[in-house]
PDB file of N, CA and C in Angstrom:
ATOM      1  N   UNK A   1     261.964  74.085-136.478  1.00  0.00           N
ATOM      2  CA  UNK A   1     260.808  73.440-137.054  1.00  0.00           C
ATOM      3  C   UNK A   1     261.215  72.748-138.347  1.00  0.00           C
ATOM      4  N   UNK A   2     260.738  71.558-138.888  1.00  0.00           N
ATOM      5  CA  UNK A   2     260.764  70.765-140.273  1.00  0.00           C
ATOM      6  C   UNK A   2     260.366  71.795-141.198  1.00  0.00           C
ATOM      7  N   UNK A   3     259.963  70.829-141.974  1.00  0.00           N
ATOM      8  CA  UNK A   3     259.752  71.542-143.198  1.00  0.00           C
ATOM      9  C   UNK A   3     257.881  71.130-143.200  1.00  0.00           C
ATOM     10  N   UNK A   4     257.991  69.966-142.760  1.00  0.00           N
ATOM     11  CA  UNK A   4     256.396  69.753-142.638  1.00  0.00           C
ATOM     12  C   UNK A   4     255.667  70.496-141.682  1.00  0.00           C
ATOM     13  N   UNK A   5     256.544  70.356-140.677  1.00  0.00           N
ATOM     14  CA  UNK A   5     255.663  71.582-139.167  1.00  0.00           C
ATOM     15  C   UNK A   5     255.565  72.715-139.884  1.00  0.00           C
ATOM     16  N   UNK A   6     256.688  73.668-140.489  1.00  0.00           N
ATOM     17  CA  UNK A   6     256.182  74.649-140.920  1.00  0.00           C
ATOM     18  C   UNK A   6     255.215  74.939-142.199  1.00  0.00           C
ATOM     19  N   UNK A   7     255.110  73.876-143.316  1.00  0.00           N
ATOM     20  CA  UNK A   7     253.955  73.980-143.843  1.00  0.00           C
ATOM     21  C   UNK A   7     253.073  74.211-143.531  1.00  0.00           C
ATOM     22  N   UNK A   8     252.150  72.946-141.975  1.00  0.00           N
ATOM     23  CA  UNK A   8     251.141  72.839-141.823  1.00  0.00           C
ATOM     24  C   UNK A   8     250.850  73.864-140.909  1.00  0.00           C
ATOM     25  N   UNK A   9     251.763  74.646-140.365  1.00  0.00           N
ATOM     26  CA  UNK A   9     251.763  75.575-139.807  1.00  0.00           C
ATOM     27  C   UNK A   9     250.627  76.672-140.862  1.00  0.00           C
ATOM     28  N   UNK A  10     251.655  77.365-142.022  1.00  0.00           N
ATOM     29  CA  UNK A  10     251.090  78.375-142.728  1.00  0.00           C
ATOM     30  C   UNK A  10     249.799  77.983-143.935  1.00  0.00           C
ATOM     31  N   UNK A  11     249.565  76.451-143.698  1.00  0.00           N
ATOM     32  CA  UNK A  11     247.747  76.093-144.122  1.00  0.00           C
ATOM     33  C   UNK A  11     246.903  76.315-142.801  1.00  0.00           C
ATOM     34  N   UNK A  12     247.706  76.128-141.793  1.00  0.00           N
ATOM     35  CA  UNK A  12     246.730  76.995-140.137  1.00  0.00           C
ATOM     36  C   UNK A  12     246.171  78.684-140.387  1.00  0.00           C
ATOM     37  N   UNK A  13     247.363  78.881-140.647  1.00  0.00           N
ATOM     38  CA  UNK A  13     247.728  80.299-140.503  1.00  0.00           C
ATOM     39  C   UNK A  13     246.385  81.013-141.716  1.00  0.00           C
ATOM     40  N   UNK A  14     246.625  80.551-142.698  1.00  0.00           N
ATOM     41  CA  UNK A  14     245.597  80.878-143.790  1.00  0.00           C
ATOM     42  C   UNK A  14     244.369  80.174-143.610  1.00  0.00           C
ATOM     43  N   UNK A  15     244.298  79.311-143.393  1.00  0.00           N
ATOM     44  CA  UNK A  15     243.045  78.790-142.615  1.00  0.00           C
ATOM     45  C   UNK A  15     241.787  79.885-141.504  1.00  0.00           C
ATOM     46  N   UNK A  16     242.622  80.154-140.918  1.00  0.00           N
ATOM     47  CA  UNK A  16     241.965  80.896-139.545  1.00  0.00           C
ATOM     48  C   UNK A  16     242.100  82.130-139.798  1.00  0.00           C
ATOM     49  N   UNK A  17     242.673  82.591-140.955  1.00  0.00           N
ATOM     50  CA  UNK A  17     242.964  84.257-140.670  1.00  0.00           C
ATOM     51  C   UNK A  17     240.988  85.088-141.046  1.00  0.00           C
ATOM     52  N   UNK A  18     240.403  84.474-141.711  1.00  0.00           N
ATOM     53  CA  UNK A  18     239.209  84.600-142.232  1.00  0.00           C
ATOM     54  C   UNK A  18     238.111  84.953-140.740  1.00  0.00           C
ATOM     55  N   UNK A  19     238.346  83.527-140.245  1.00  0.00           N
ATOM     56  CA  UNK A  19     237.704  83.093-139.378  1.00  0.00           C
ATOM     57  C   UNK A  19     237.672  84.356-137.738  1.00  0.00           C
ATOM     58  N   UNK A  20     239.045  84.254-137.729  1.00  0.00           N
ATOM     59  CA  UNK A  20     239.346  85.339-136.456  1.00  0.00           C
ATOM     60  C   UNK A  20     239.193  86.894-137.598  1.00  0.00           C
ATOM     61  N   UNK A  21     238.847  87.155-138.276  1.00  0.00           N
ATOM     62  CA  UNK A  21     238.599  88.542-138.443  1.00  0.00           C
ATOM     63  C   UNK A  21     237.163  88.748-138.137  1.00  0.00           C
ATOM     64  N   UNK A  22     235.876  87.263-138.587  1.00  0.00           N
ATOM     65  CA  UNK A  22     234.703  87.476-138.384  1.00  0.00           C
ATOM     66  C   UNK A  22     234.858  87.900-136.888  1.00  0.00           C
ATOM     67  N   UNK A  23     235.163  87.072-136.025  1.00  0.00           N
ATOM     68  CA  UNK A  23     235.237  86.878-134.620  1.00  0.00           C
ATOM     69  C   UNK A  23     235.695  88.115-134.380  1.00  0.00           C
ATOM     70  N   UNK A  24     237.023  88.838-134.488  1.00  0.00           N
ATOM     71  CA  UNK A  24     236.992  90.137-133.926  1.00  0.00           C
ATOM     72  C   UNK A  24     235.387  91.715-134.591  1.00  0.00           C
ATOM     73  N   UNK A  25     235.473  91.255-135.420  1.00  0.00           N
ATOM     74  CA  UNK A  25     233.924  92.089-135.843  1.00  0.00           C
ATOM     75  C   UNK A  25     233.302  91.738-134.929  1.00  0.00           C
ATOM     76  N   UNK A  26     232.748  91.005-134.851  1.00  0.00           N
ATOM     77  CA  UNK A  26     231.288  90.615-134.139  1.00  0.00           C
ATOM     78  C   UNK A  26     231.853  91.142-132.736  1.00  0.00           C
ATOM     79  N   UNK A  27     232.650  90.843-131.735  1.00  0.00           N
ATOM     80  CA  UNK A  27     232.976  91.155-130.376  1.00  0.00           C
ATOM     81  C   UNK A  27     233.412  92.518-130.532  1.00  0.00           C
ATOM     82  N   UNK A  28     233.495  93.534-131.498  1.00  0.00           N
ATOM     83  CA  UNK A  28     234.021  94.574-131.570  1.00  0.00           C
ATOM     84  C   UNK A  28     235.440  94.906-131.132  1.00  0.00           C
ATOM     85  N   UNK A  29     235.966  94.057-131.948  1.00  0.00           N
ATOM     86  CA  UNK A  29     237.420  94.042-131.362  1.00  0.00           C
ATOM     87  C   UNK A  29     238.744  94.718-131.745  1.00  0.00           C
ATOM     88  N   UNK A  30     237.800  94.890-132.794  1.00  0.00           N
ATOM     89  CA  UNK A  30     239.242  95.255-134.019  1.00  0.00           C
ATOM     90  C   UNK A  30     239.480  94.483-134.692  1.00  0.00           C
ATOM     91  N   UNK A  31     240.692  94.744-135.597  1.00  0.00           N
ATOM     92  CA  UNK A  31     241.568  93.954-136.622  1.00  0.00           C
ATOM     93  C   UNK A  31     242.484  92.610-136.086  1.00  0.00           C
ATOM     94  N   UNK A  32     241.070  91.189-135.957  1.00  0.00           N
ATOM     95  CA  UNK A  32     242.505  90.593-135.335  1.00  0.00           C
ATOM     96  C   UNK A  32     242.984  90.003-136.653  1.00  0.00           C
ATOM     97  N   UNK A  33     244.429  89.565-136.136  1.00  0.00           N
ATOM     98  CA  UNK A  33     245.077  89.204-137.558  1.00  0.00           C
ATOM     99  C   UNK A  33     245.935  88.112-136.625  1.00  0.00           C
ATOM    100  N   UNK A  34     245.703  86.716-137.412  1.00  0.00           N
ATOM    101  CA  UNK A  34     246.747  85.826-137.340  1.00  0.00           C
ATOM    102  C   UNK A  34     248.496  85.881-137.477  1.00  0.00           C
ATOM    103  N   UNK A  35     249.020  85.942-136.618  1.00  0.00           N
ATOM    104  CA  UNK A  35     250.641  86.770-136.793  1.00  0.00           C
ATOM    105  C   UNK A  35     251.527  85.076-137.079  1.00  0.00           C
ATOM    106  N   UNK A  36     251.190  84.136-136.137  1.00  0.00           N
ATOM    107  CA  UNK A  36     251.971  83.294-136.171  1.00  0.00           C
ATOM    108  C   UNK A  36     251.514  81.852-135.731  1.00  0.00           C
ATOM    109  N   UNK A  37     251.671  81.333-136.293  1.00  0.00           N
ATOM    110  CA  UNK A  37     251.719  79.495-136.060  1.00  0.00           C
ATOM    111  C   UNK A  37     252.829  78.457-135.560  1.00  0.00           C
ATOM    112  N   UNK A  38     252.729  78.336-134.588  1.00  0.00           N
ATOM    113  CA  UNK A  38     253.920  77.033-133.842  1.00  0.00           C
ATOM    114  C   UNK A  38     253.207  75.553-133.603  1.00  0.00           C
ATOM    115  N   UNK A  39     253.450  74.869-134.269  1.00  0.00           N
ATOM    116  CA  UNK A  39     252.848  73.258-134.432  1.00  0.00           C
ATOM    117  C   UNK A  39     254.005  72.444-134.062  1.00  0.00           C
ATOM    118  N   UNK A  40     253.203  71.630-132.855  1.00  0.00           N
ATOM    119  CA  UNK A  40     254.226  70.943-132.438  1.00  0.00           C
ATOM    120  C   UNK A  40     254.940  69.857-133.058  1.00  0.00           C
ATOM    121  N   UNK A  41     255.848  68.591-133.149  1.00  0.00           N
ATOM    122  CA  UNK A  41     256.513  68.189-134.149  1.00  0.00           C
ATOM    123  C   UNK A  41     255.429  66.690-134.272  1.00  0.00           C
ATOM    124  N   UNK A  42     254.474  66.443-133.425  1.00  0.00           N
ATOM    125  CA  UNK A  42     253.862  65.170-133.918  1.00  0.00           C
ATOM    126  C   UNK A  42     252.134  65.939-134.162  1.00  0.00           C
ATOM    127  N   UNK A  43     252.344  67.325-134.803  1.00  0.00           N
ATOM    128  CA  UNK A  43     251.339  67.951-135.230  1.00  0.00           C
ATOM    129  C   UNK A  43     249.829  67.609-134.707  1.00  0.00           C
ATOM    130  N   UNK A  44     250.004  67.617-133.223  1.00  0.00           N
ATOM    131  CA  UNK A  44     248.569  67.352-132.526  1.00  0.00           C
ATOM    132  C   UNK A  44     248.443  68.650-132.067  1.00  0.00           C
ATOM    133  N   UNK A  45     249.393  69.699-131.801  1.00  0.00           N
ATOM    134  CA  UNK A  45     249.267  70.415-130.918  1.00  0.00           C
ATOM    135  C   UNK A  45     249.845  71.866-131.450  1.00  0.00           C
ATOM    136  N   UNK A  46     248.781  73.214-131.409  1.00  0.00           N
ATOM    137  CA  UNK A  46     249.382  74.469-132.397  1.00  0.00           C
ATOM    138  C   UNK A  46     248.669  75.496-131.315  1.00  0.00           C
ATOM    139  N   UNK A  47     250.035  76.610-131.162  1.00  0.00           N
ATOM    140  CA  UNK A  47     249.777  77.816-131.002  1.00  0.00           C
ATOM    141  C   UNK A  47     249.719  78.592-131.561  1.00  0.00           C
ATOM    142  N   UNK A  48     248.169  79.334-131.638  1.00  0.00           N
ATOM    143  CA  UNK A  48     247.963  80.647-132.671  1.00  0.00           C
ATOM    144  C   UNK A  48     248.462  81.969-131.793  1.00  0.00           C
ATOM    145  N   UNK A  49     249.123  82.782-132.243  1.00  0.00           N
ATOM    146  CA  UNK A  49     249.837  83.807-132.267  1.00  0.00           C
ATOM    147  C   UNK A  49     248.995  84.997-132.791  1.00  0.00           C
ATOM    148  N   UNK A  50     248.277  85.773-131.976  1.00  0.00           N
ATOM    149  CA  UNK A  50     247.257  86.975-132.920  1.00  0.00           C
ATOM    150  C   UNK A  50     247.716  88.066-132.266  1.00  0.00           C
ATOM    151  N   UNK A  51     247.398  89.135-133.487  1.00  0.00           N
ATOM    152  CA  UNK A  51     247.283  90.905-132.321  1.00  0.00           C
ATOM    153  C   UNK A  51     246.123  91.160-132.996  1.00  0.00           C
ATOM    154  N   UNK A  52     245.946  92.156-132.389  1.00  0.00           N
ATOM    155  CA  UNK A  52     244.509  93.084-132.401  1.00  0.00           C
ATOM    156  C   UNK A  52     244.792  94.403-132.529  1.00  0.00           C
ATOM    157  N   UNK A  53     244.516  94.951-133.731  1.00  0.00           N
ATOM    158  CA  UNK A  53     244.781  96.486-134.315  1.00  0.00           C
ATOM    159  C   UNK A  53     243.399  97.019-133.917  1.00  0.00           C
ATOM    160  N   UNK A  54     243.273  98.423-132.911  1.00  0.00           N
ATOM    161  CA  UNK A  54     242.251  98.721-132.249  1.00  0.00           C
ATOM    162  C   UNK A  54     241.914  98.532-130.650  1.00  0.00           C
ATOM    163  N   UNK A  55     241.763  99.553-130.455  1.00  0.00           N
ATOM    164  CA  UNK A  55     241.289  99.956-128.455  1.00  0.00           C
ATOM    165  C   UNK A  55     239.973  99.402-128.320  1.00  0.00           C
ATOM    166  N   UNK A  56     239.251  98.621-129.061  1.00  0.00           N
ATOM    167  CA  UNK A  56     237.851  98.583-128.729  1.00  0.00           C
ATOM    168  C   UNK A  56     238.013  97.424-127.467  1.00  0.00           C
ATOM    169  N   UNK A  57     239.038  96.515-127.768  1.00  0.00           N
ATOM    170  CA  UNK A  57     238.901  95.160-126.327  1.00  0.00           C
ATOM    171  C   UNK A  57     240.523  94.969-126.696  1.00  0.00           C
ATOM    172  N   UNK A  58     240.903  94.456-125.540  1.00  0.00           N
ATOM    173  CA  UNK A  58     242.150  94.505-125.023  1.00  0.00           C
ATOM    174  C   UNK A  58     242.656  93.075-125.353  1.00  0.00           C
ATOM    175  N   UNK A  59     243.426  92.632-125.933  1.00  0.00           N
ATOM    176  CA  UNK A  59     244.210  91.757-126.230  1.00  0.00           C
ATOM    177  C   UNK A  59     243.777  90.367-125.934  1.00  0.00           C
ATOM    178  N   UNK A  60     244.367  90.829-124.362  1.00  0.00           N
ATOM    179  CA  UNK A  60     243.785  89.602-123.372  1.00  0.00           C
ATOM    180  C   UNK A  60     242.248  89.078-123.071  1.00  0.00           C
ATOM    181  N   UNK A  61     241.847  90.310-123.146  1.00  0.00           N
ATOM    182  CA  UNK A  61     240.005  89.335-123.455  1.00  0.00           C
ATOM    183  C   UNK A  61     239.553  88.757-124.972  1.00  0.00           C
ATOM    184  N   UNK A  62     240.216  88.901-125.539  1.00  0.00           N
ATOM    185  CA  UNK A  62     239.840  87.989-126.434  1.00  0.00           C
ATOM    186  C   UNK A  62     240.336  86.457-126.629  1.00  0.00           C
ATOM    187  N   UNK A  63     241.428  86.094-125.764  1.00  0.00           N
ATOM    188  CA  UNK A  63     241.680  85.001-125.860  1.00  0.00           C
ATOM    189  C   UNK A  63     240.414  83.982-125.181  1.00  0.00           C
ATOM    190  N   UNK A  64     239.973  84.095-123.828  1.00  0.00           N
ATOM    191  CA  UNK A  64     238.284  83.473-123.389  1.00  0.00           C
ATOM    192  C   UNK A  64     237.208  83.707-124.671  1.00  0.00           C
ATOM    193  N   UNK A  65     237.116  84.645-125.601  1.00  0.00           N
ATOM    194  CA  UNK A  65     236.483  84.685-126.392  1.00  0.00           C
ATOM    195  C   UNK A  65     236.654  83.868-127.356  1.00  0.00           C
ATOM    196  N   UNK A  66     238.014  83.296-127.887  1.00  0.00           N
ATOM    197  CA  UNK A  66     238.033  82.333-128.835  1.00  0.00           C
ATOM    198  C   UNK A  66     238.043  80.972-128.614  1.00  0.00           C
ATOM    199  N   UNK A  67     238.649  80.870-127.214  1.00  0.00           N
ATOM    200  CA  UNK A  67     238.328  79.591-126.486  1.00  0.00           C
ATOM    201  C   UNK A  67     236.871  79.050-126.679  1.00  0.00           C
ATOM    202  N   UNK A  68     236.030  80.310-126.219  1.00  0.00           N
ATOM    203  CA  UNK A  68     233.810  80.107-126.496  1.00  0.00           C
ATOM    204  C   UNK A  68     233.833  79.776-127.878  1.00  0.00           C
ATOM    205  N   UNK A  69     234.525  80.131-129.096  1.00  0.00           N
ATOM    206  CA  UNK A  69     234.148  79.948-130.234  1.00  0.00           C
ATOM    207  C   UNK A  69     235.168  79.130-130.921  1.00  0.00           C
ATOM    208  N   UNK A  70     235.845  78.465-130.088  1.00  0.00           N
ATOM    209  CA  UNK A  70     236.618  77.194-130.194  1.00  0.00           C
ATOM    210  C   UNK A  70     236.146  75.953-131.191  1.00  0.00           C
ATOM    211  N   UNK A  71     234.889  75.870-131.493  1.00  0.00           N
ATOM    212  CA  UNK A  71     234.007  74.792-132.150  1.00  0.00           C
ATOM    213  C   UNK A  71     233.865  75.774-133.563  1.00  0.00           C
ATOM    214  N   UNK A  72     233.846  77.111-133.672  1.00  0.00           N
ATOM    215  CA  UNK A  72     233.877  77.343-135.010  1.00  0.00           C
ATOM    216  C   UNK A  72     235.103  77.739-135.091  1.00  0.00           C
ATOM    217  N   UNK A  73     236.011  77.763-134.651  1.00  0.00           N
ATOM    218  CA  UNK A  73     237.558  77.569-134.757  1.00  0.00           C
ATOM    219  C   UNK A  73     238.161  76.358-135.788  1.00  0.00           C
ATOM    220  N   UNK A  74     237.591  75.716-135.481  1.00  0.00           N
ATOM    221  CA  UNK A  74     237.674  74.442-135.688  1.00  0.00           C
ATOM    222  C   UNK A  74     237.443  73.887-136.725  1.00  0.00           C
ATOM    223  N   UNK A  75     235.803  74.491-136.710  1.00  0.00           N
ATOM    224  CA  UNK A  75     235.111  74.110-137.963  1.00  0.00           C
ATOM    225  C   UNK A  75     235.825  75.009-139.112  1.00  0.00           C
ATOM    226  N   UNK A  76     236.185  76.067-139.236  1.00  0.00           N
ATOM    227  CA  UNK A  76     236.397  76.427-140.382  1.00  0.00           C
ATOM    228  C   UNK A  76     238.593  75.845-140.670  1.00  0.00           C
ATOM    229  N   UNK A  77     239.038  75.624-139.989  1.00  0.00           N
ATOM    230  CA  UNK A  77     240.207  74.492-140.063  1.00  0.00           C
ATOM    231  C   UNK A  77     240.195  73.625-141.013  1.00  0.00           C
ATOM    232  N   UNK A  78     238.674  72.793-140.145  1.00  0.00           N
ATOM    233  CA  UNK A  78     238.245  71.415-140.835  1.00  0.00           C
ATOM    234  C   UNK A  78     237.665  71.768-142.779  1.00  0.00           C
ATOM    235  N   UNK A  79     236.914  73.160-142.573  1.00  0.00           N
ATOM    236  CA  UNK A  79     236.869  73.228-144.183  1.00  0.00           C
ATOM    237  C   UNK A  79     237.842  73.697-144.856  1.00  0.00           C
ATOM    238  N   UNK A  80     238.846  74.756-144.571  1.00  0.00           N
ATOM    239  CA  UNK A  80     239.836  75.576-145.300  1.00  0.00           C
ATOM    240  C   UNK A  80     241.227  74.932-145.099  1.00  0.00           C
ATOM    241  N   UNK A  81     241.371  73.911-144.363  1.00  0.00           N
ATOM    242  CA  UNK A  81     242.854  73.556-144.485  1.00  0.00           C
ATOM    243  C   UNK A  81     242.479  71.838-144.764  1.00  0.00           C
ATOM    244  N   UNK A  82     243.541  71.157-145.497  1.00  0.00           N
ATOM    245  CA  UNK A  82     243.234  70.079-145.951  1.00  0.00           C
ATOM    246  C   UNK A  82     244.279  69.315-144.990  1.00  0.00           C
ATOM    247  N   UNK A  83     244.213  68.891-143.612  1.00  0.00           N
ATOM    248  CA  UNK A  83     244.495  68.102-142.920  1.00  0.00           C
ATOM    249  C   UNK A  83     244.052  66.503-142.314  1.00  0.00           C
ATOM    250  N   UNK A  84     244.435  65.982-141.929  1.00  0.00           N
ATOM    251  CA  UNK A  84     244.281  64.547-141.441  1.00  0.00           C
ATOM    252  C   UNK A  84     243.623  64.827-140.367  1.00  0.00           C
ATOM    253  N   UNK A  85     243.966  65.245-139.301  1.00  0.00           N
ATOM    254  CA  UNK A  85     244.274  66.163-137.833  1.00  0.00           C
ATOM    255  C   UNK A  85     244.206  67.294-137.936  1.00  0.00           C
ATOM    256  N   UNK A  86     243.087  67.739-137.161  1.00  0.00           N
ATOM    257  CA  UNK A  86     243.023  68.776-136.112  1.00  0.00           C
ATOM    258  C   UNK A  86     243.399  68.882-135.419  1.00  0.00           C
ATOM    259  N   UNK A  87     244.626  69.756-135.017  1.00  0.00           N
ATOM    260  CA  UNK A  87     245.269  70.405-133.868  1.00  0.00           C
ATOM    261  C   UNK A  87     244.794  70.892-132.634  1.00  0.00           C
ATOM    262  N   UNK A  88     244.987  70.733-131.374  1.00  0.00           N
ATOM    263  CA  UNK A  88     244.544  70.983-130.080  1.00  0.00           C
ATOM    264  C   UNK A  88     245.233  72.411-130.111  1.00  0.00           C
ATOM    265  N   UNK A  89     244.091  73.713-130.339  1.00  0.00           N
ATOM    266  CA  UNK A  89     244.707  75.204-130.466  1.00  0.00           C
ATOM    267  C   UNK A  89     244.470  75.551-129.483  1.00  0.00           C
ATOM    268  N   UNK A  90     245.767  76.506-128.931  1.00  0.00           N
ATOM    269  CA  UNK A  90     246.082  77.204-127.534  1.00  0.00           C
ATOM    270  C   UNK A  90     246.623  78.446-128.261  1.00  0.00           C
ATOM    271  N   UNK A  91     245.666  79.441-127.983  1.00  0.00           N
ATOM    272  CA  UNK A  91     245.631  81.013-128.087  1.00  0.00           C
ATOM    273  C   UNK A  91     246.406  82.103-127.296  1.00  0.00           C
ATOM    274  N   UNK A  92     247.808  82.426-128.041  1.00  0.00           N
ATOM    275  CA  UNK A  92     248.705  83.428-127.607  1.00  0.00           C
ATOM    276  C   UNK A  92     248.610  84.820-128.020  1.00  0.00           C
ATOM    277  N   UNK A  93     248.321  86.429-127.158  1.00  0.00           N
ATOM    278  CA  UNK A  93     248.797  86.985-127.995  1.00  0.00           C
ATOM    279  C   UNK A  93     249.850  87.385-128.018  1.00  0.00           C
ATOM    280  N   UNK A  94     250.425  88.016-129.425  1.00  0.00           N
ATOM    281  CA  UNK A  94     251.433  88.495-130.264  1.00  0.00           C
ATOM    282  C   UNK A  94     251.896  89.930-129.756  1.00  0.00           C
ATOM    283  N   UNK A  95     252.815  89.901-128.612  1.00  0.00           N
ATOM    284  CA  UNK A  95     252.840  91.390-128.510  1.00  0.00           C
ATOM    285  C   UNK A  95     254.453  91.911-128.712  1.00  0.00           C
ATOM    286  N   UNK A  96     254.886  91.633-130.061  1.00  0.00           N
ATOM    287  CA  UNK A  96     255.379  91.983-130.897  1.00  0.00           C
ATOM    288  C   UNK A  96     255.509  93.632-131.072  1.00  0.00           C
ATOM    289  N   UNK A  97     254.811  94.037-131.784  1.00  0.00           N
ATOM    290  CA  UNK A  97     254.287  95.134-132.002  1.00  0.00           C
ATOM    291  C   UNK A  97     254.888  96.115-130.714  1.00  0.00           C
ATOM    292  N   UNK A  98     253.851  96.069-129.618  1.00  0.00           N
ATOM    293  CA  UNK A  98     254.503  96.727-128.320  1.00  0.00           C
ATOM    294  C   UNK A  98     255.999  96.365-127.871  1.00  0.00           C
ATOM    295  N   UNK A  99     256.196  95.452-128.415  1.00  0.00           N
ATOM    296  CA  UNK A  99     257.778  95.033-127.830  1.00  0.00           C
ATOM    297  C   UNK A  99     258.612  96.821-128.946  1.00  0.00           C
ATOM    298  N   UNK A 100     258.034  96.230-129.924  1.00  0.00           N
ATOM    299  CA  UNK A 100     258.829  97.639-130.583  1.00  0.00           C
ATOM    300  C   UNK A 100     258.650  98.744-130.405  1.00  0.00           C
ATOM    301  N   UNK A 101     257.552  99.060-130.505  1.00  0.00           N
ATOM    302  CA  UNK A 101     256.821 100.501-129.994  1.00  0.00           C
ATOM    303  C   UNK A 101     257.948 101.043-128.468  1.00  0.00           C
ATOM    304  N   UNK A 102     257.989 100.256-127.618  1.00  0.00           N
ATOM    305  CA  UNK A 102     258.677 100.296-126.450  1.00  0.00           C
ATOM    306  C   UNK A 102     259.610 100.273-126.612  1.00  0.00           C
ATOM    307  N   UNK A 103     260.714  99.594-127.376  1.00  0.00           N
ATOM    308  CA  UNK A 103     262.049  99.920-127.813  1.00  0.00           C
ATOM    309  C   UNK A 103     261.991 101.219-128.782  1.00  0.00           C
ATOM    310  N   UNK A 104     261.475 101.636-129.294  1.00  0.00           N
ATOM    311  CA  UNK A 104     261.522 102.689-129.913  1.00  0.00           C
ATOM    312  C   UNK A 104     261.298 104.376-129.144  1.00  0.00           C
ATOM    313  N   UNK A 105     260.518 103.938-128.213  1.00  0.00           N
ATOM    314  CA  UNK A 105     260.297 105.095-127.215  1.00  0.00           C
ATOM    315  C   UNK A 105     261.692 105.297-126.868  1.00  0.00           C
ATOM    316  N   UNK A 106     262.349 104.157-126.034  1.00  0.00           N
ATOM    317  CA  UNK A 106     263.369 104.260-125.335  1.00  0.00           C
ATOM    318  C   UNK A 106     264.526 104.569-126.482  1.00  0.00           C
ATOM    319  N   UNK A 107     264.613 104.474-127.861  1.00  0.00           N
ATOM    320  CA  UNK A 107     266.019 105.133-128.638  1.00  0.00           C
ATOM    321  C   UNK A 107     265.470 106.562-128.643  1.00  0.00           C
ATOM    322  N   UNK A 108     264.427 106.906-129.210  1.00  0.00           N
ATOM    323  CA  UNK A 108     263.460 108.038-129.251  1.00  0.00           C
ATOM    324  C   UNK A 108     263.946 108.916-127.710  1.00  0.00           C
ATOM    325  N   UNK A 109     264.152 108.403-126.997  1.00  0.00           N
ATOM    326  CA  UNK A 109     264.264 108.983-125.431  1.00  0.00           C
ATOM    327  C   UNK A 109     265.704 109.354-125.431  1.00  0.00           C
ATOM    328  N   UNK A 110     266.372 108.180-125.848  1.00  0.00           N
ATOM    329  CA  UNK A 110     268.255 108.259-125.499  1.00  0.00           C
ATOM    330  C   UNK A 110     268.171 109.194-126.362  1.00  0.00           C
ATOM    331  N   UNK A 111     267.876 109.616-127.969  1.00  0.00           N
ATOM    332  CA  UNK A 111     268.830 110.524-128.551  1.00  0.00           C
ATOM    333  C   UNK A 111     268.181 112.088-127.754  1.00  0.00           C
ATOM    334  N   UNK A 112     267.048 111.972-127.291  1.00  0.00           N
ATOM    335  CA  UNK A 112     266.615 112.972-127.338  1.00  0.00           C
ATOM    336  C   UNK A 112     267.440 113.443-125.648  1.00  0.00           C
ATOM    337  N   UNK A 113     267.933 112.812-124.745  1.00  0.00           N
ATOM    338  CA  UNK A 113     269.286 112.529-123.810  1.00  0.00           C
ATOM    339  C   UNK A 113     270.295 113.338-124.458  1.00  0.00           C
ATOM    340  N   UNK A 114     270.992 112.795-125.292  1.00  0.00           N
ATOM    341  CA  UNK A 114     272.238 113.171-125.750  1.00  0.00           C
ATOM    342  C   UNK A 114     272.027 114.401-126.481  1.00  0.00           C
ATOM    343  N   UNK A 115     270.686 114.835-127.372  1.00  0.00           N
ATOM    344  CA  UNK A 115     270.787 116.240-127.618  1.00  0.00           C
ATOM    345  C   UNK A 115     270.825 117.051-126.613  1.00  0.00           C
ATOM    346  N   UNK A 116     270.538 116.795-125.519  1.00  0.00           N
ATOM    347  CA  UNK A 116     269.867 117.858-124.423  1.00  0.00           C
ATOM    348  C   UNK A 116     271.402 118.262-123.503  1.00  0.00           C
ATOM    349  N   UNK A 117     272.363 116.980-123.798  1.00  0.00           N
ATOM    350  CA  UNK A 117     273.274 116.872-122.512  1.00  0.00           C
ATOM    351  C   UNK A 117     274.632 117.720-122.929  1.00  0.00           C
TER     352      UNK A 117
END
């Protein structure tokens, strides 16, 4: 990424983090939290990157949920980030987190292997 993609990246990023916490309240979702921003290089086009801290709704249903609230997505962009362009946002989640959790089981597992063997 430039130096400009990744700017306008982290005025996204701070932009929306407000916005998707109302949105996970209200749907009872938990803690969503903006993890990451990828803007493409002629900055029409950004993937938001979220997780969701909390069992109340599962990852994956909240992405149709922000898609529905796509227009106040938007709108709060248009007030909190000082852009030319609005970005065409496509909603990923971040499963980060479980990637580690799961590598960690499995060292957690091997040593507990080699004590046993």
């Amino acid at each position: 990424m430039s130096i400009r993609t990744e700017k306008v990246a982290s005025v996204i990023k701070r932009a929306l983090s407000s916005v998707f916490d109302e949105i996970g309240k209200e749907y009872s979702a938990g803690l969503v939290t903006v993890t990451n921003v990828m803007v493409s290089p002629d900055l029409q086009n950004a993937k938001i990157f979220f997780s969701v801290l909390g069992n109340k709704l599962r990852p994956l249903e909240l992405i149709p949920i922000l898609e529905l609230n796509i227009h106040r997505v938007k709108g709060a962009l248009k007030r909190n980030a000082e852009l030319r362009y609005i970005p065409d946002l496509k909603f990923y989640v971040d499963d980060a987190l479980d990637q580690m959790e799961h590598i960690q089981k499995l060292i957690d597992k091997s040593k507990l292997d080699q004590t046993t063997a």
